[in-house]
C-alpha atoms as a PDB file:
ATOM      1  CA  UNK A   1     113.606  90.288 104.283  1.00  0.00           C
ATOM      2  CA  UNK A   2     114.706  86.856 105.885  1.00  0.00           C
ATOM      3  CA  UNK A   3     114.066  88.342 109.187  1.00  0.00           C
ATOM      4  CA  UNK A   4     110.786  89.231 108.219  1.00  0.00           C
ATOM      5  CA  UNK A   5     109.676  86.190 106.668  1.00  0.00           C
ATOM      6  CA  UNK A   6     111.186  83.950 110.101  1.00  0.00           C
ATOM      7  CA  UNK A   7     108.999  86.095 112.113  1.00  0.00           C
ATOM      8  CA  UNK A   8     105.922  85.718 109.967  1.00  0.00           C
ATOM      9  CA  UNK A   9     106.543  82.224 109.981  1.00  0.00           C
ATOM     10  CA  UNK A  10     106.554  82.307 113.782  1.00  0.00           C
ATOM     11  CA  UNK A  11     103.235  84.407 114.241  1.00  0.00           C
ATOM     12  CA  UNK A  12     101.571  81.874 111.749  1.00  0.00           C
ATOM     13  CA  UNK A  13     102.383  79.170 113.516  1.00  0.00           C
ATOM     14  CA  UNK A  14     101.569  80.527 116.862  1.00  0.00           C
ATOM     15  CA  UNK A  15      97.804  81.384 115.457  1.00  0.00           C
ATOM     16  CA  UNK A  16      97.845  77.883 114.351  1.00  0.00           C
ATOM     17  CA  UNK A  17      98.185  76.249 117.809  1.00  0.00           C
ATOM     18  CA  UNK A  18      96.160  78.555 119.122  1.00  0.00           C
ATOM     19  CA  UNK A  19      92.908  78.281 116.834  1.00  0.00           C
ATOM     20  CA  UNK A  20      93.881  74.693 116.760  1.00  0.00           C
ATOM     21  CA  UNK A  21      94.060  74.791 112.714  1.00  0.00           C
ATOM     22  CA  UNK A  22      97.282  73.588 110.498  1.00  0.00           C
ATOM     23  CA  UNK A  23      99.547  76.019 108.780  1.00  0.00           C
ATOM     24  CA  UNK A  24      98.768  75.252 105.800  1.00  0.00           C
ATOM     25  CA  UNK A  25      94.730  75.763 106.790  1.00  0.00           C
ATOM     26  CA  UNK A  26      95.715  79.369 107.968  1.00  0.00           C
ATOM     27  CA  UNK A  27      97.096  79.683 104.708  1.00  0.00           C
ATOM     28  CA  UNK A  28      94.772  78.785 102.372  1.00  0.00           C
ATOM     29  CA  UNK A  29      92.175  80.953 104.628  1.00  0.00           C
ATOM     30  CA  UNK A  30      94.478  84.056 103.897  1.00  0.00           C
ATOM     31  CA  UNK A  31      94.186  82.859 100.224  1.00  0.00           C
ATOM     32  CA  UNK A  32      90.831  83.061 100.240  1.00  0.00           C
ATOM     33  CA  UNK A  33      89.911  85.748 101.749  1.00  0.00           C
ATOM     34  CA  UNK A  34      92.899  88.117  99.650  1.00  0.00           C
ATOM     35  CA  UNK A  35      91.148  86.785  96.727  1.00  0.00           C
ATOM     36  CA  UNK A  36      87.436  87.774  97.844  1.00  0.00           C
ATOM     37  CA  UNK A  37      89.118  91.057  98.524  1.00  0.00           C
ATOM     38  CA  UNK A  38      90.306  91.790  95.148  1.00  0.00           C
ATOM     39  CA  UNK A  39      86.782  89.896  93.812  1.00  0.00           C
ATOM     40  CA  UNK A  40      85.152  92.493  95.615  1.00  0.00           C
ATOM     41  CA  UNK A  41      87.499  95.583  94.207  1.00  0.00           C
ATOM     42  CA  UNK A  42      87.296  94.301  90.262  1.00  0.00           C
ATOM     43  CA  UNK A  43      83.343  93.807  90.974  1.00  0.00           C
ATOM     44  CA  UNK A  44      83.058  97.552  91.610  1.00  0.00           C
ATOM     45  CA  UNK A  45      84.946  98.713  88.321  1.00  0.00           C
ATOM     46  CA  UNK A  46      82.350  95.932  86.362  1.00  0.00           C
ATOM     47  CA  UNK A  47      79.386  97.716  87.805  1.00  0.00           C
ATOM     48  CA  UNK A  48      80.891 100.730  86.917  1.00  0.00           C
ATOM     49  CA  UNK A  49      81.456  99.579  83.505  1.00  0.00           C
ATOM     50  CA  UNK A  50      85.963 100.948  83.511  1.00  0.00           C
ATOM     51  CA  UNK A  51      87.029  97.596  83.299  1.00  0.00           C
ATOM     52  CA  UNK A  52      86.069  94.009  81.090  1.00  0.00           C
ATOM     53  CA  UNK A  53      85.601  90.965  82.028  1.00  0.00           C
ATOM     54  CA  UNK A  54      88.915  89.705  80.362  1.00  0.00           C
ATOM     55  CA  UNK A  55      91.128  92.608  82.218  1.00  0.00           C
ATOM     56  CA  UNK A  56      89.365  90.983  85.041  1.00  0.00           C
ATOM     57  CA  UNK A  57      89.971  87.056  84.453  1.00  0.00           C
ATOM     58  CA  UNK A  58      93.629  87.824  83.674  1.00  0.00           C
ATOM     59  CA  UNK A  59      93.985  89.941  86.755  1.00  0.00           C
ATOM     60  CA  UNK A  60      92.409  86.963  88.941  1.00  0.00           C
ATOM     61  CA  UNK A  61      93.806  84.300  86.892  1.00  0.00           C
ATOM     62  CA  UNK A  62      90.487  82.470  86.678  1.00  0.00           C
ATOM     63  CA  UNK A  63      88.327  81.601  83.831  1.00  0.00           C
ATOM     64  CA  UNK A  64      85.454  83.615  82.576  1.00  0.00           C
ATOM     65  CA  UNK A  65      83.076  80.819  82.881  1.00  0.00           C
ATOM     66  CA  UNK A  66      84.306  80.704  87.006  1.00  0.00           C
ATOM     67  CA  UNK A  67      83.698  85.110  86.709  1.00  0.00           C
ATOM     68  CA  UNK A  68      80.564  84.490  85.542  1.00  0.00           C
ATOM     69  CA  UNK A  69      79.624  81.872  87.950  1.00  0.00           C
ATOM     70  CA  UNK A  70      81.017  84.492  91.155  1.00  0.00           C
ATOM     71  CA  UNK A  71      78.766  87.130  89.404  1.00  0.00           C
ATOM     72  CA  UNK A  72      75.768  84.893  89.536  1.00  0.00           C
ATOM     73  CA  UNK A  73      76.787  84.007  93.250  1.00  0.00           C
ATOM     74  CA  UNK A  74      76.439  87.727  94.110  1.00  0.00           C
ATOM     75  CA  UNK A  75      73.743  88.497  91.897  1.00  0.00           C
ATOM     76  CA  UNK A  76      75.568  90.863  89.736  1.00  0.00           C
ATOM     77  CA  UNK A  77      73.515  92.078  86.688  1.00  0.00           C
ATOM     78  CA  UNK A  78      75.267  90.836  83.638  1.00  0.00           C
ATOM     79  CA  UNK A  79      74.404  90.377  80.291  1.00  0.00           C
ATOM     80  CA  UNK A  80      74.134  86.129  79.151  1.00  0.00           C
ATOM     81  CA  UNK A  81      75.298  85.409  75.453  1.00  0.00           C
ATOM     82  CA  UNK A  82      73.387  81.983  73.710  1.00  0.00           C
ATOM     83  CA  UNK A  83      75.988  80.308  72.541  1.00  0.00           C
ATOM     84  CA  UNK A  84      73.160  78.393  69.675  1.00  0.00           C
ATOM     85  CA  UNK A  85      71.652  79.911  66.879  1.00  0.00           C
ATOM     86  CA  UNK A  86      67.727  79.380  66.854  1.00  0.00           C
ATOM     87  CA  UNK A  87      67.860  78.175  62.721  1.00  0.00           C
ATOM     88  CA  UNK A  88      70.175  74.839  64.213  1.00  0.00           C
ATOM     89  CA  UNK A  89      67.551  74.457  66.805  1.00  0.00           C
ATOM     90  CA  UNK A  90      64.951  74.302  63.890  1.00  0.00           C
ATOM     91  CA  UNK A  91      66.862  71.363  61.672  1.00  0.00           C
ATOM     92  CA  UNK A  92      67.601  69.231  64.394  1.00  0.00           C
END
């Protein structure tokens, strides 16, 4: 495993020099485009209606407020709840 992980460590830098990026940009490029890539798998099952949006936040790790915001981004159909009732709207 230490072998492994040296010699990832090596390629990484390597495609750092030669795309003239840091490690740590490399990185956080891998980050986010692993994350997209399971975005994109959990978006299917939504559409498909086998799995909720809170198996889906606790899978990402993200809040459902930042879910609902990605779902906007890709103009994903999903129903919006109104968090005020109309009779407080009335009094105030």
């Amino acid at each position: 495993m230490k072998g492994n992980l040296s010699q990832l460590k090596t390629e990484l830098e390597l495609y750092a020099s030669a795309s003239n990026m840091t490690e740590l940009q490399v990185v956080q490029k891998l980050n986010d485009y692993y994350f997209n890539k399971k975005v994109n798998e959990n978006l299917k099952l939504y559409k498909k209606g086998k799995k909720k949006v809170s198996e889906i936040t606790k899978d990402l790790k993200i809040s459902p407020r930042r879910f609902y915001a990605i779902l906007e981004k890709k103009k994903v159909q999903h129903t919006k709840y109104n968090k005020t009732t109309p009779e407080l709207e009335e009094n105030v």
